[in-house]
PDB file of N, CA and C in Angstrom:
ATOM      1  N   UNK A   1     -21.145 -43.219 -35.182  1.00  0.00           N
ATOM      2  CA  UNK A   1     -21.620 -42.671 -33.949  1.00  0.00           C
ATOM      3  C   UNK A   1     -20.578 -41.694 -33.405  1.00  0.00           C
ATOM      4  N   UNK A   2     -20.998 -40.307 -32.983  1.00  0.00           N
ATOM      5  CA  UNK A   2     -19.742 -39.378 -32.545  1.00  0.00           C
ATOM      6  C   UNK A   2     -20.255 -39.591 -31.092  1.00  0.00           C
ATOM      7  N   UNK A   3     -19.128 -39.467 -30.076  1.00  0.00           N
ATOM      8  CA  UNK A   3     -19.121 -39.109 -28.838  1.00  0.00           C
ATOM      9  C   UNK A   3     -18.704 -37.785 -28.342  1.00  0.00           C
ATOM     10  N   UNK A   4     -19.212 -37.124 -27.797  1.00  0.00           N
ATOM     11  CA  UNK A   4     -19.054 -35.771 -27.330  1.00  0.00           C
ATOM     12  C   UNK A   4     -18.555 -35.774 -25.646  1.00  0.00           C
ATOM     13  N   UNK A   5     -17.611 -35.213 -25.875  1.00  0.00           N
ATOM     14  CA  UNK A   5     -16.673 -35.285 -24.252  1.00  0.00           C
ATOM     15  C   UNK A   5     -17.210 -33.669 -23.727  1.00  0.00           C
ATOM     16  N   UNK A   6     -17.702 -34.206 -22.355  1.00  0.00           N
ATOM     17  CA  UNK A   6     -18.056 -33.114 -21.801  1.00  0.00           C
ATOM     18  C   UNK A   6     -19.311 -33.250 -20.805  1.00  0.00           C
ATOM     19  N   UNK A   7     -19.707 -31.778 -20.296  1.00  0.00           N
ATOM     20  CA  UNK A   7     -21.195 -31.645 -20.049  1.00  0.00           C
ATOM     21  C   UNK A   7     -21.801 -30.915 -20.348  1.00  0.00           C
ATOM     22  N   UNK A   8     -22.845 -30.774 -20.937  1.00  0.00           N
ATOM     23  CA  UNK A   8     -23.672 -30.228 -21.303  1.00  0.00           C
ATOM     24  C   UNK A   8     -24.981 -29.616 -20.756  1.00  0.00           C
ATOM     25  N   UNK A   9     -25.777 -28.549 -20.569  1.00  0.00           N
ATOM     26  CA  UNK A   9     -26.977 -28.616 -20.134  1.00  0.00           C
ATOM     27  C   UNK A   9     -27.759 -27.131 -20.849  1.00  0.00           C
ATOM     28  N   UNK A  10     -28.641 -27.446 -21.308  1.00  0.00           N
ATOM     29  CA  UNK A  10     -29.655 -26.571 -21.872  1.00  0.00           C
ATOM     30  C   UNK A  10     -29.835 -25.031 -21.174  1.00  0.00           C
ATOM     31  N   UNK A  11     -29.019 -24.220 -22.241  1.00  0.00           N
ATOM     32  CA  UNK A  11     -29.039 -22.786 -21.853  1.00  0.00           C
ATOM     33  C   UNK A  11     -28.031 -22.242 -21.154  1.00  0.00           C
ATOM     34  N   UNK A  12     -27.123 -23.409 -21.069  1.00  0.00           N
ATOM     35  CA  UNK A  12     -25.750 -22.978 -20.129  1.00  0.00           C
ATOM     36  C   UNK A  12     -24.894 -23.214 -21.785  1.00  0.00           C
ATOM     37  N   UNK A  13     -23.512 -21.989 -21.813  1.00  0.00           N
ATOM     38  CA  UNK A  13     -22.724 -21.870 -22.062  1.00  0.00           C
ATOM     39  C   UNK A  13     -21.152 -21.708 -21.513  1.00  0.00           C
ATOM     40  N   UNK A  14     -20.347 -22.567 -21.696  1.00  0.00           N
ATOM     41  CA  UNK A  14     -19.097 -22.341 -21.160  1.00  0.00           C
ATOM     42  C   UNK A  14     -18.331 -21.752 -21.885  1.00  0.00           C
ATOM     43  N   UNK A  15     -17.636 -20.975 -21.307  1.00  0.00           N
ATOM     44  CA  UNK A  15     -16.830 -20.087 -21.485  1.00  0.00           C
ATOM     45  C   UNK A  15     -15.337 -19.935 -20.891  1.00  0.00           C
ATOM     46  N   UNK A  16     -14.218 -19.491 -21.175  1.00  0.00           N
ATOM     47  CA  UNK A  16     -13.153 -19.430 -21.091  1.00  0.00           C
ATOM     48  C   UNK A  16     -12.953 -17.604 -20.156  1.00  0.00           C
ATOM     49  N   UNK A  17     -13.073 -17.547 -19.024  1.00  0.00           N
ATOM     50  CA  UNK A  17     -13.114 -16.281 -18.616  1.00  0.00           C
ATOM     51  C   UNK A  17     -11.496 -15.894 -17.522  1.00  0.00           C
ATOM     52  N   UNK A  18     -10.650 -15.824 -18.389  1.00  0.00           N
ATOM     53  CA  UNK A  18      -9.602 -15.318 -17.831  1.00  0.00           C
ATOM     54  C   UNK A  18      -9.543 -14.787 -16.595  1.00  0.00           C
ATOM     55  N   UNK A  19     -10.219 -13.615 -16.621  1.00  0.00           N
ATOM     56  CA  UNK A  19     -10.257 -12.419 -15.428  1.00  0.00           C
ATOM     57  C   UNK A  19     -10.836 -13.257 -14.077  1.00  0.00           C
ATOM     58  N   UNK A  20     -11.725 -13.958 -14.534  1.00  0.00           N
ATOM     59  CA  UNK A  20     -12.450 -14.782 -13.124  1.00  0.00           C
ATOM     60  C   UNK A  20     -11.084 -15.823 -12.561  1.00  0.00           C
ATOM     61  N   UNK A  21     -10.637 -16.498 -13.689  1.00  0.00           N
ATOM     62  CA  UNK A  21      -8.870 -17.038 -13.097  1.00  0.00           C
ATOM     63  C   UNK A  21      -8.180 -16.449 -11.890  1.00  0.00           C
ATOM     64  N   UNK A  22      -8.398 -15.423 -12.400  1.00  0.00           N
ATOM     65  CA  UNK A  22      -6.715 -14.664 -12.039  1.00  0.00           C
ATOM     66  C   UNK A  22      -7.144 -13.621 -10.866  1.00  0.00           C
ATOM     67  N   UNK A  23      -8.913 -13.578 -10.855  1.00  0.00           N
ATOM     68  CA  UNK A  23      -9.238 -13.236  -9.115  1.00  0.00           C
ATOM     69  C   UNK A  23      -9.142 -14.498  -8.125  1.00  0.00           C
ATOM     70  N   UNK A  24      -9.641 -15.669  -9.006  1.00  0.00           N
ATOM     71  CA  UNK A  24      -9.915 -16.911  -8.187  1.00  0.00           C
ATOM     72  C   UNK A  24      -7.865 -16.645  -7.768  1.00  0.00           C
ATOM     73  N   UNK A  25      -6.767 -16.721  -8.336  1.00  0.00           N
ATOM     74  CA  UNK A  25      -5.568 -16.661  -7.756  1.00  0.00           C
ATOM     75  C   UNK A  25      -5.634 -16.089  -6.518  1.00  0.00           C
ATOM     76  N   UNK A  26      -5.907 -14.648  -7.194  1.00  0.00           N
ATOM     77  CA  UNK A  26      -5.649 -13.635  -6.050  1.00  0.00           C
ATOM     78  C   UNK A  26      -6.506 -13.769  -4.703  1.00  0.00           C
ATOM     79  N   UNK A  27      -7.770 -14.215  -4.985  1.00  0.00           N
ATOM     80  CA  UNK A  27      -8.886 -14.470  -3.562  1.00  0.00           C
ATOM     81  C   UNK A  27      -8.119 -15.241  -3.081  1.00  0.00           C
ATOM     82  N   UNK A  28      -7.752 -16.653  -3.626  1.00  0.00           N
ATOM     83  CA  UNK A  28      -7.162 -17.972  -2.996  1.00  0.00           C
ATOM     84  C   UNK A  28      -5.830 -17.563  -2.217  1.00  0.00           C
ATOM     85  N   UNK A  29      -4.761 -16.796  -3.103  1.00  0.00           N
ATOM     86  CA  UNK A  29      -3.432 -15.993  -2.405  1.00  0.00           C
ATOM     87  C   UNK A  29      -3.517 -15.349  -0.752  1.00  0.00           C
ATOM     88  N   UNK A  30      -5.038 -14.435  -1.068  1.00  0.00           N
ATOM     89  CA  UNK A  30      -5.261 -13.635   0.005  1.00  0.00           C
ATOM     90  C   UNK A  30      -5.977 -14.600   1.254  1.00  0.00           C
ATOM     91  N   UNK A  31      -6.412 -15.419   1.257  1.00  0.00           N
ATOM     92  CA  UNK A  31      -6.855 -16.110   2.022  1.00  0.00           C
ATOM     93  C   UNK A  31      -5.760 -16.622   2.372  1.00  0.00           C
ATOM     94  N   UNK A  32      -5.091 -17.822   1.963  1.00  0.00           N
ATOM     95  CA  UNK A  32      -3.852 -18.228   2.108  1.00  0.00           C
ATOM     96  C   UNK A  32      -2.837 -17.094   3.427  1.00  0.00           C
ATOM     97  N   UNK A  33      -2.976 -16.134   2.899  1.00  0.00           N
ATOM     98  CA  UNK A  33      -2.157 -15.054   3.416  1.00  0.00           C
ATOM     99  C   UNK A  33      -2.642 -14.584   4.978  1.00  0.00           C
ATOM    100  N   UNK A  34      -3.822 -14.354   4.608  1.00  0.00           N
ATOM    101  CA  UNK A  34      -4.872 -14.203   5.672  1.00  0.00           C
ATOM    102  C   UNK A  34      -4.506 -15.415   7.310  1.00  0.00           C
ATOM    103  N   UNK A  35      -4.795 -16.150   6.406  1.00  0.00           N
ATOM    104  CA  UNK A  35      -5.214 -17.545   7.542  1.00  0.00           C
ATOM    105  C   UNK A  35      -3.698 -17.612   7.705  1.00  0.00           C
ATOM    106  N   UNK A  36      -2.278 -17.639   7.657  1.00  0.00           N
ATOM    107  CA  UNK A  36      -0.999 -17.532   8.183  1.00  0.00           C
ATOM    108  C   UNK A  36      -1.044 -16.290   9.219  1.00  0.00           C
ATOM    109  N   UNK A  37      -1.210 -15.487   8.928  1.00  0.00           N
ATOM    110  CA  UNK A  37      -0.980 -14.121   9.458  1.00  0.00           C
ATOM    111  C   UNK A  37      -1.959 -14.266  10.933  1.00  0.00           C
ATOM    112  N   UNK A  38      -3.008 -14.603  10.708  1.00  0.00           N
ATOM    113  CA  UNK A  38      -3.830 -14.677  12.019  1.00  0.00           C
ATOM    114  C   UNK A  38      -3.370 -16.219  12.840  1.00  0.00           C
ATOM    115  N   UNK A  39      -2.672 -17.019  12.261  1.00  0.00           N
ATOM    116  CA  UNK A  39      -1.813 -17.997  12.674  1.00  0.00           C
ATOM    117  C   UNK A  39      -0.822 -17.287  13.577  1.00  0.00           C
ATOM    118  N   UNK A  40      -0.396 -16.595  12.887  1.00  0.00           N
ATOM    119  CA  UNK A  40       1.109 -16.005  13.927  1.00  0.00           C
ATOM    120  C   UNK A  40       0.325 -15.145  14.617  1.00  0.00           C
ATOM    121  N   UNK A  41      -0.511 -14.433  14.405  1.00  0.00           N
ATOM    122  CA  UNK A  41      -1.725 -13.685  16.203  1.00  0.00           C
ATOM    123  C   UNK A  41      -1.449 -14.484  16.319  1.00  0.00           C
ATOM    124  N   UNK A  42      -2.173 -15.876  16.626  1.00  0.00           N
ATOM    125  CA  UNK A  42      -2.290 -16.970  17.920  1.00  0.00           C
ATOM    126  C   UNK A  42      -1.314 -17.381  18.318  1.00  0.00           C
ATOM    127  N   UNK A  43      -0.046 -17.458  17.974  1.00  0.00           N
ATOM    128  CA  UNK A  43       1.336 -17.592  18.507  1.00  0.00           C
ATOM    129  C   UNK A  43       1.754 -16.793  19.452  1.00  0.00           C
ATOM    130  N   UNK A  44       1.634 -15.122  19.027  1.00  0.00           N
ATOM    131  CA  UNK A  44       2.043 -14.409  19.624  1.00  0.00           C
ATOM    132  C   UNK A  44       1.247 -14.368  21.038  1.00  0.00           C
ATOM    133  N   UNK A  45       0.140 -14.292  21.211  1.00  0.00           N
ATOM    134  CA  UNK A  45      -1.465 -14.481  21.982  1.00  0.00           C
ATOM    135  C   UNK A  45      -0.572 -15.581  22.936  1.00  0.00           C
ATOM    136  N   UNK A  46      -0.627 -16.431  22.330  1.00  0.00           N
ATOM    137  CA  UNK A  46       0.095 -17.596  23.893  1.00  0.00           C
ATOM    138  C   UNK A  46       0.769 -17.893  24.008  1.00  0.00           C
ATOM    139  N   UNK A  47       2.024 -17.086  23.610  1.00  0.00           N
ATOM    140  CA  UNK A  47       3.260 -17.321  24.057  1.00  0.00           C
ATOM    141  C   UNK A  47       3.382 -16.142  25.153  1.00  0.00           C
ATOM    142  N   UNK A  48       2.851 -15.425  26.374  1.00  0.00           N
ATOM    143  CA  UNK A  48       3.241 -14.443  27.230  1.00  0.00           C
ATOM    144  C   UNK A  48       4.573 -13.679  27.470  1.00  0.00           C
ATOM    145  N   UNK A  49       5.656 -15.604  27.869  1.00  0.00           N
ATOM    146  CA  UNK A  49       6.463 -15.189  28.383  1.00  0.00           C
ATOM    147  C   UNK A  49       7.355 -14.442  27.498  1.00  0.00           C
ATOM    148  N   UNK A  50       7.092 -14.665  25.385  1.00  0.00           N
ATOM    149  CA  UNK A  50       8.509 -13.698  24.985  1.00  0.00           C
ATOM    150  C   UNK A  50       7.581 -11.887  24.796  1.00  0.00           C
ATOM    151  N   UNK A  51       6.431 -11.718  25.408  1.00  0.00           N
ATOM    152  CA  UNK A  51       5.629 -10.301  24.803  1.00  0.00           C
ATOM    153  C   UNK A  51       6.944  -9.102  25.064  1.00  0.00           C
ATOM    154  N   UNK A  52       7.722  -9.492  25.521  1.00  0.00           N
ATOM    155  CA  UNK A  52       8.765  -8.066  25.761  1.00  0.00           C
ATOM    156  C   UNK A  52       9.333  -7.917  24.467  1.00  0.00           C
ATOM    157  N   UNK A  53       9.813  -9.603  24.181  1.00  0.00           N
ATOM    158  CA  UNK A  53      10.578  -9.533  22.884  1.00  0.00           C
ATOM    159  C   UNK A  53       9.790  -9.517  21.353  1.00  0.00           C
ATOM    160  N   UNK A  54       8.006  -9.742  21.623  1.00  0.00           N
ATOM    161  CA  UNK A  54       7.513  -9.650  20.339  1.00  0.00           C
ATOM    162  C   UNK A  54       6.675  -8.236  19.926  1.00  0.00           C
ATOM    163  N   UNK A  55       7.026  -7.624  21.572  1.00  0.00           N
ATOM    164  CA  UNK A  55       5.944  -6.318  21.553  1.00  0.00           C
ATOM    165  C   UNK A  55       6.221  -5.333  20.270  1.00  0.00           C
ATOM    166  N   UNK A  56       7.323  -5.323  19.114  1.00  0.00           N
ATOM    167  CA  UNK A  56       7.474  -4.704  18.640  1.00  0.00           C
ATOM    168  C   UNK A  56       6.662  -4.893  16.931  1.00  0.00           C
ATOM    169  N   UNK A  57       6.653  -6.293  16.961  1.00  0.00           N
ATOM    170  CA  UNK A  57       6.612  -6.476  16.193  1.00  0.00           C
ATOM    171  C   UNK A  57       4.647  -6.784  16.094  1.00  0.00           C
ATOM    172  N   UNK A  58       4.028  -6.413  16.968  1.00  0.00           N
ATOM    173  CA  UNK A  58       2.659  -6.841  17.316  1.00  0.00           C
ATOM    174  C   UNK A  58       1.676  -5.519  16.109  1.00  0.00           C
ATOM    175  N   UNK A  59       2.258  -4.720  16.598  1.00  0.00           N
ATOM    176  CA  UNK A  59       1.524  -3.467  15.533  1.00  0.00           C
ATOM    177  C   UNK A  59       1.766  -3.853  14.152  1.00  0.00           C
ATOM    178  N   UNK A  60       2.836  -3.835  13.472  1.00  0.00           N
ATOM    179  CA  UNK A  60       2.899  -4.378  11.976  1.00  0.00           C
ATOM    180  C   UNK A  60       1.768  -5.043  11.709  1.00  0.00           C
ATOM    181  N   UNK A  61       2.024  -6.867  12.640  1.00  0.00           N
ATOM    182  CA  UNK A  61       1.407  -7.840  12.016  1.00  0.00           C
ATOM    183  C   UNK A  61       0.216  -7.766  12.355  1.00  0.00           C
ATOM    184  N   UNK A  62      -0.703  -6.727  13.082  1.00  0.00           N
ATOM    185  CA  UNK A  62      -2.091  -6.153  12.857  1.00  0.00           C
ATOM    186  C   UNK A  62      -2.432  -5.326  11.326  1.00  0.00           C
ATOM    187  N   UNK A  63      -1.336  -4.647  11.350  1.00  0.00           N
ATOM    188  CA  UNK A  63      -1.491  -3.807  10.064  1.00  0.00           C
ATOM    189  C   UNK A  63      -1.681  -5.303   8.851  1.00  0.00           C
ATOM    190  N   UNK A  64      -0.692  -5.493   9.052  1.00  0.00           N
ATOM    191  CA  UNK A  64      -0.551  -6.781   7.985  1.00  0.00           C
ATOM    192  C   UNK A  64      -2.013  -7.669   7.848  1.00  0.00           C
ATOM    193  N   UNK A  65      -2.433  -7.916   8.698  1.00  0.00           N
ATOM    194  CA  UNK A  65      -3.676  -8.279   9.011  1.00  0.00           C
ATOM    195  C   UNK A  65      -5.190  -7.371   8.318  1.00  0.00           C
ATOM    196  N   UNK A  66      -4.849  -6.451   8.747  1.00  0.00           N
ATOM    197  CA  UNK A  66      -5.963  -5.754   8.232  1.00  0.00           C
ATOM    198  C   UNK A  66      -5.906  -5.457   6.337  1.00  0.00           C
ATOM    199  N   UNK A  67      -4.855  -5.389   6.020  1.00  0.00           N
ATOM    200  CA  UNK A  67      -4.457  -5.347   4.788  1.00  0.00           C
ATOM    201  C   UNK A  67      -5.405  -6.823   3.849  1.00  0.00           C
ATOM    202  N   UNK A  68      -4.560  -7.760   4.709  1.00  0.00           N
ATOM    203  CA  UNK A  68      -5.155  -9.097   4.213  1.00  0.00           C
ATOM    204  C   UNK A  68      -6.211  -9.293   4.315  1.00  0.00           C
ATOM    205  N   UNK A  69      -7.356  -8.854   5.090  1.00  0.00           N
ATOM    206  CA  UNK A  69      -8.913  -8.875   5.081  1.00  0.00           C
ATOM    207  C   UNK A  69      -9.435  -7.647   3.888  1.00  0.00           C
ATOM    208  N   UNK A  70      -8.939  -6.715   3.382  1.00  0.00           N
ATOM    209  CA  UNK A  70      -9.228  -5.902   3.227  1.00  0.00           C
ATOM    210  C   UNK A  70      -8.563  -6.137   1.761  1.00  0.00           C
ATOM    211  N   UNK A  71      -7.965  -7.293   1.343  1.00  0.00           N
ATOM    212  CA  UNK A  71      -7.653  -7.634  -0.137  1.00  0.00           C
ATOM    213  C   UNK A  71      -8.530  -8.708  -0.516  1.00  0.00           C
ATOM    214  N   UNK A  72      -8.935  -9.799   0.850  1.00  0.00           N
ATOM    215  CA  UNK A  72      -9.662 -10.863   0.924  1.00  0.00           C
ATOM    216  C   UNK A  72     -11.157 -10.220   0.609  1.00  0.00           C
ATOM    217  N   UNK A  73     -11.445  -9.344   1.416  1.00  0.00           N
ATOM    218  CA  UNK A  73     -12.988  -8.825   0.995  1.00  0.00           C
ATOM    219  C   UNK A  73     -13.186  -8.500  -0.688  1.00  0.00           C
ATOM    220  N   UNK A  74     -12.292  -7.818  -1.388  1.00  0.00           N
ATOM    221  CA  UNK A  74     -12.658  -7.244  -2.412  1.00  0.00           C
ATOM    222  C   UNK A  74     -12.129  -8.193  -3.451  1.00  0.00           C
ATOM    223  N   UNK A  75     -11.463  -9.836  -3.638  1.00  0.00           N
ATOM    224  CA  UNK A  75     -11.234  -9.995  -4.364  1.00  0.00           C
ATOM    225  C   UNK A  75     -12.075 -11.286  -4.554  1.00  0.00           C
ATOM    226  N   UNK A  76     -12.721 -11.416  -2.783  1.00  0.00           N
ATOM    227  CA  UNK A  76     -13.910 -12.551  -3.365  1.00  0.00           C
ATOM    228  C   UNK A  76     -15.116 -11.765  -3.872  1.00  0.00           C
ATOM    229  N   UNK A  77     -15.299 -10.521  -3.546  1.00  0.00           N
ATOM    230  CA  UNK A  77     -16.278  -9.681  -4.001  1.00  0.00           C
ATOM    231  C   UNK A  77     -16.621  -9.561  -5.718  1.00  0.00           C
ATOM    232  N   UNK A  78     -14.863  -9.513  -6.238  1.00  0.00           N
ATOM    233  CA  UNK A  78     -14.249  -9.216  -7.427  1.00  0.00           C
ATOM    234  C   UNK A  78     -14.907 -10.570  -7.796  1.00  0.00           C
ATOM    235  N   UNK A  79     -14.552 -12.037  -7.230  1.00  0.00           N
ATOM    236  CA  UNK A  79     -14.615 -13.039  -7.646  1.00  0.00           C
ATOM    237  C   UNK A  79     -16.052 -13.449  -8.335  1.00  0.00           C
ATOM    238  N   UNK A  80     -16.862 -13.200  -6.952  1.00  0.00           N
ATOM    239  CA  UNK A  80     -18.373 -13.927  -6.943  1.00  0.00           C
ATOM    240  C   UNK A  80     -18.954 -13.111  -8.228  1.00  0.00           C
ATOM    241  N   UNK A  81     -19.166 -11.926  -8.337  1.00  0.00           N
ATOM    242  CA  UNK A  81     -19.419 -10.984  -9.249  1.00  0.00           C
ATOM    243  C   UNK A  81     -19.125 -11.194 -10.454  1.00  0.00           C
ATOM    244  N   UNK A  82     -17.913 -11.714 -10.975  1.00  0.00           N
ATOM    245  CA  UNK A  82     -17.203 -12.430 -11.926  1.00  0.00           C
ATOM    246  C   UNK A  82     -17.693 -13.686 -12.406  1.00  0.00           C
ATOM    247  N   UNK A  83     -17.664 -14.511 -11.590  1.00  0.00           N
ATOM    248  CA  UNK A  83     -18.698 -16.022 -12.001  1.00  0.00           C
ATOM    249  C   UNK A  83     -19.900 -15.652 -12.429  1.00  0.00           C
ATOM    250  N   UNK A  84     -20.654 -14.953 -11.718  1.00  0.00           N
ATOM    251  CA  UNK A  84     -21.958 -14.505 -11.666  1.00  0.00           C
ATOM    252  C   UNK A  84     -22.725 -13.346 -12.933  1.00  0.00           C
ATOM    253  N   UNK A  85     -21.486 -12.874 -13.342  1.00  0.00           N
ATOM    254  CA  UNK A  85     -21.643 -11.749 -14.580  1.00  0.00           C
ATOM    255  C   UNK A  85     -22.805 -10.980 -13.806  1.00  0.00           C
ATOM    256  N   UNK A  86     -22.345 -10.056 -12.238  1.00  0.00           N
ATOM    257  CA  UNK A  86     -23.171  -9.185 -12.228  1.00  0.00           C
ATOM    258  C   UNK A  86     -22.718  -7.798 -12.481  1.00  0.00           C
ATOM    259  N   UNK A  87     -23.447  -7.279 -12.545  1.00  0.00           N
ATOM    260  CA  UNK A  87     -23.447  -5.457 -13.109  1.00  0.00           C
ATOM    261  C   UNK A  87     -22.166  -5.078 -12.287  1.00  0.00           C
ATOM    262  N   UNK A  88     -22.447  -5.139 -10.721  1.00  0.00           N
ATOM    263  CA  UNK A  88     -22.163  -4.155  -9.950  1.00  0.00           C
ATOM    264  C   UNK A  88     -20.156  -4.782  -9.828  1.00  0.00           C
ATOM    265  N   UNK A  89     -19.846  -5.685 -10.671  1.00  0.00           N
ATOM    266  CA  UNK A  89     -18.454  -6.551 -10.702  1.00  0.00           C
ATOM    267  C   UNK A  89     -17.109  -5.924 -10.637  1.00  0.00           C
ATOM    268  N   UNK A  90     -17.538  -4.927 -11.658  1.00  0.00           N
ATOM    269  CA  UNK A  90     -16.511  -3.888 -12.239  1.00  0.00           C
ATOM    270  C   UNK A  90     -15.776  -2.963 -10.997  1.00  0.00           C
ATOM    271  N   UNK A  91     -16.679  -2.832 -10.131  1.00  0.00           N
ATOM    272  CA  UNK A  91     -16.144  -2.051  -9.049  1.00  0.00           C
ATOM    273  C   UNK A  91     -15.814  -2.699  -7.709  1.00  0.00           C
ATOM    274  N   UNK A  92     -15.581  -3.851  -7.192  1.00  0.00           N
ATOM    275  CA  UNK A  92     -15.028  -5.194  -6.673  1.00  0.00           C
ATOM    276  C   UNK A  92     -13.447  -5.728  -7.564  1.00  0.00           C
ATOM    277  N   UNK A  93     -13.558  -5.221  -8.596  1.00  0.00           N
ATOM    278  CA  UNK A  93     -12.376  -5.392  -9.027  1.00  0.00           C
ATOM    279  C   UNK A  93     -11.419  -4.647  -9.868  1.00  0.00           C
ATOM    280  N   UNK A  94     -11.773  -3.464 -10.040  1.00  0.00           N
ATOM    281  CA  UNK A  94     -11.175  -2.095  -9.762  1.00  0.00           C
ATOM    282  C   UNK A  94     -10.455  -2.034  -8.530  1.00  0.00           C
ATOM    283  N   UNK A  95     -10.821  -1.962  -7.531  1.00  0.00           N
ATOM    284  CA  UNK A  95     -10.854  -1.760  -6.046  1.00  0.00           C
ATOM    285  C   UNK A  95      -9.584  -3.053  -5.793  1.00  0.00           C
ATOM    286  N   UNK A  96      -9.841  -4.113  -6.245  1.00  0.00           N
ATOM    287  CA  UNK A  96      -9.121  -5.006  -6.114  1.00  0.00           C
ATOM    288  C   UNK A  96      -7.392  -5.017  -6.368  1.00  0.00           C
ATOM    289  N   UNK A  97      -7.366  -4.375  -7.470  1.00  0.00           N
ATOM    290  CA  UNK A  97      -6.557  -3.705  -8.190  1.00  0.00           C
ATOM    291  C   UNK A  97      -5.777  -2.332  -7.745  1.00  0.00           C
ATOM    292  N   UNK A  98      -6.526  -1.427  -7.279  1.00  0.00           N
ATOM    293  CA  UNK A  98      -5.809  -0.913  -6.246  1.00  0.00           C
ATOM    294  C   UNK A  98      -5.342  -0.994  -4.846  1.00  0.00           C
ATOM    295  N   UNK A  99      -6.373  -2.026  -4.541  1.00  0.00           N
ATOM    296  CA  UNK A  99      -5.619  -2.563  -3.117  1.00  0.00           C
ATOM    297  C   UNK A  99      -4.194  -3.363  -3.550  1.00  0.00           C
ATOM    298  N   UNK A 100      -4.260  -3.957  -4.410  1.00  0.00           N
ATOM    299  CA  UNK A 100      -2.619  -4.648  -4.471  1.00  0.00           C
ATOM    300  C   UNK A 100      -1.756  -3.661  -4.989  1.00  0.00           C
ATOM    301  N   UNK A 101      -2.133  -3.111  -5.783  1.00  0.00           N
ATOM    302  CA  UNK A 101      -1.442  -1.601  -5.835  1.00  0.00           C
ATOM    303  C   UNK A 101      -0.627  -0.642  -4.568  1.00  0.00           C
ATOM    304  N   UNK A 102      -1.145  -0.174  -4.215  1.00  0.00           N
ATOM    305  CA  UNK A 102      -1.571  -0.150  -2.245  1.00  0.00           C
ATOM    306  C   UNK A 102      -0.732  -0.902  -1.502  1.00  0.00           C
ATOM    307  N   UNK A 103      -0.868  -2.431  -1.325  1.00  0.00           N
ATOM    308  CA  UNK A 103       0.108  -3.333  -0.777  1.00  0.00           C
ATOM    309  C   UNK A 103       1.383  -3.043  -1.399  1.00  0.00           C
ATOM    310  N   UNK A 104       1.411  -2.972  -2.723  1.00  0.00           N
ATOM    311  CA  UNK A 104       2.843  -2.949  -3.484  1.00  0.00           C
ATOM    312  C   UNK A 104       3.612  -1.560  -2.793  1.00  0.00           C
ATOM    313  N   UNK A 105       3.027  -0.518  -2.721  1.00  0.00           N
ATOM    314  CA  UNK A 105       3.649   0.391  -2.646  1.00  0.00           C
ATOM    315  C   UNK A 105       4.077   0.636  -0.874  1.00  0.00           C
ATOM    316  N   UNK A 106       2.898   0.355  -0.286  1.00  0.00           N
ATOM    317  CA  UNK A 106       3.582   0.061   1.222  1.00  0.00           C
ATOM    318  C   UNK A 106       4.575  -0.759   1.323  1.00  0.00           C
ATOM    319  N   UNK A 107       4.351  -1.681   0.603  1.00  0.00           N
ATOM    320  CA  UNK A 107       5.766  -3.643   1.779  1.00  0.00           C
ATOM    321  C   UNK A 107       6.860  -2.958   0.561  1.00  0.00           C
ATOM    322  N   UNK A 108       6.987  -2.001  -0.511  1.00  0.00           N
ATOM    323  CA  UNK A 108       8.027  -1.690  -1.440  1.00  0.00           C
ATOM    324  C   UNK A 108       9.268  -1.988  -0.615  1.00  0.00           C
ATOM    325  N   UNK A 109      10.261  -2.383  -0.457  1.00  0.00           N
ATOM    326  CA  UNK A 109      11.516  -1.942  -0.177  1.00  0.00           C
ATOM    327  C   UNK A 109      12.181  -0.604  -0.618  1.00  0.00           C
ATOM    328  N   UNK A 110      12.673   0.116   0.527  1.00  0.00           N
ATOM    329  CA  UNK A 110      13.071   1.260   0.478  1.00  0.00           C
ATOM    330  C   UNK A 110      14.258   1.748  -0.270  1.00  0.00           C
TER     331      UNK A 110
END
């Protein structure tokens, strides 16, 4: 009698898909990143009394912010598309790819 480890179901194939990995990283990274960053908004938001001493630093961590939605959009985009093997995938993660590109070359150290 053989036993077969696993699951199985009629017409489904599993597969080993790298690229869907390594967006699932990057979506998971950017979220991660995301949800800190809008953490420190709400710090800054109710703490009043230091706004003299954080006013400087308030523009960045918007920028920073928008960055992180704007890596978060295209790499679950990249992602879902990826699981899903749809057509339109290729360009969700292109895009993806130059947004971290993009990040790299802005936060570069000078």
């Amino acid at each position: 009698m053989k036993v077969r480890v696993g699951i199985s179901q009629k017409g489904w194939k599993a597969s080993v898909r790298p690229l869907a990995a390594l967006l699932g990283i990057v979506m998971g990274s950017s979220v991660a990143l995301l949800a800190g960053l809008v953490m420190t908004l709400l710090v800054f938001l109710l703490l009043p009394e230091f706004r003299d001493r954080l006013a400087p630093e308030f523009r960045p961590l918007l920028l920073a912010i928008a960055w992180a939605v704007l890596l978060t959009a295209v790499s679950a985009a990249g992602f879902f598309g990826e699981l899903r093997l749809r057509r339109w995938r290729w360009g969700p993660q292109l895009a993806t790819a130059i947004v971290l590109v993009a990040l790299g070359w802005h936060y570069w150290p000078a």
